[in-house]
Protein backbone atom coordinates (compact mmCIF):
# COMPACT_ATOMS: atom_id res chain seq x y z
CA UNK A 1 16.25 -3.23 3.07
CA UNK A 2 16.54 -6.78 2.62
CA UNK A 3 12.73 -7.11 1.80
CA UNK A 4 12.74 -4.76 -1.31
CA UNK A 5 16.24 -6.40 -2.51
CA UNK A 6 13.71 -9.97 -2.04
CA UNK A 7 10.79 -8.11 -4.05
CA UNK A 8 12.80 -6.80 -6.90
CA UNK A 9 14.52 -10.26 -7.40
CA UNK A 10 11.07 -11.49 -7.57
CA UNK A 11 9.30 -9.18 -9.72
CA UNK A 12 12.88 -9.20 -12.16
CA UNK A 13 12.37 -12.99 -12.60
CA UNK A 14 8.57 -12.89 -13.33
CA UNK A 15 9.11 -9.89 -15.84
CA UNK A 16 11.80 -12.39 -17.55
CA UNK A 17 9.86 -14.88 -17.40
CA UNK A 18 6.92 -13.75 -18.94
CA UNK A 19 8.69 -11.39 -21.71
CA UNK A 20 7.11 -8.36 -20.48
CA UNK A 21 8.31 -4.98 -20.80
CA UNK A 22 10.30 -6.03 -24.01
CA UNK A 23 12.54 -8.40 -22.03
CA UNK A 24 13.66 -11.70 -23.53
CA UNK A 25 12.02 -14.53 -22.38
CA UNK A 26 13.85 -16.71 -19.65
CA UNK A 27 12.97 -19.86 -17.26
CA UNK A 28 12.71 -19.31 -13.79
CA UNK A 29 15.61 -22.20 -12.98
CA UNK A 30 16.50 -23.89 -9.55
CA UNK A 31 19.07 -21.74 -9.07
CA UNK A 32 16.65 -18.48 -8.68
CA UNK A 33 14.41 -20.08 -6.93
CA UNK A 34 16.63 -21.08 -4.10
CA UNK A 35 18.37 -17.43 -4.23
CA UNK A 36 15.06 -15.91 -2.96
CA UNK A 37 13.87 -18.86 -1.17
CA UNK A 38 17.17 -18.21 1.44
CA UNK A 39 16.89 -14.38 1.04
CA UNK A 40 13.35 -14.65 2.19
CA UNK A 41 14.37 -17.34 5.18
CA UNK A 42 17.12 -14.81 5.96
CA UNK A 43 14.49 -11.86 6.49
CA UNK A 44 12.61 -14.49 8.88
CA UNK A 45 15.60 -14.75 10.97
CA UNK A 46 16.28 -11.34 11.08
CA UNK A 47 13.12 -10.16 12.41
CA UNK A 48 12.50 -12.85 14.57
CA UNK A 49 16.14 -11.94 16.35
CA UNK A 50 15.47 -8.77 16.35
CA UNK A 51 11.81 -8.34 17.41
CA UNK A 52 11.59 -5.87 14.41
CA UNK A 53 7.51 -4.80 13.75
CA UNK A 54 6.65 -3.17 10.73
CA UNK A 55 4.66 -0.40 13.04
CA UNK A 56 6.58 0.46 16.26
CA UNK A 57 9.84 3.06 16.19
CA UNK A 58 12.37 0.94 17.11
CA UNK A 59 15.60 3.75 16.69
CA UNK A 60 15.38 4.54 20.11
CA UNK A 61 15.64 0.93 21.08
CA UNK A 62 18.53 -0.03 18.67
CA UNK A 63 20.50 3.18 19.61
CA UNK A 64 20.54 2.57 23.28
CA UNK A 65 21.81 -0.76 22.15
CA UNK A 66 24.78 0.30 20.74
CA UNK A 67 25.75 3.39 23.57
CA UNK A 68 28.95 3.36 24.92
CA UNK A 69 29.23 3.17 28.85
């Protein structure tokens, strides 16, 4: 979920920043830059801790995880 939040910020502030679709024209600033540069650090974190792969199943994994004994 996090990853599409990460590509949408990024594709919003190129669209901005080049004035396409209609859009006013607006600098990429510091501020931006850092928001998606510790988004995307965040989503390293994540699926390091978790072990998460992009191609195995992992529900049945994560829902023995949380079973109550």
């Amino acid at each position: 979920m996090i990853s599409v939040i990460i590509g949408q910020m990024a594709m919003s502030m190129l669209i901005e920043h080049k004035g396409w679709l209609g859009s006013s024209k607006a600098h990429v600033n510091k501020e931006k830059l850092i928001a998606v540069a510790l988004m995307t650090f965040s989503l390293l974190l994540i699926t390091r801790k978790e072990g998460i792969t992009t191609c195995n199943n992992n529900s049945s994994r994560i829902s023995h995880r949380w079973r109550v004994a």
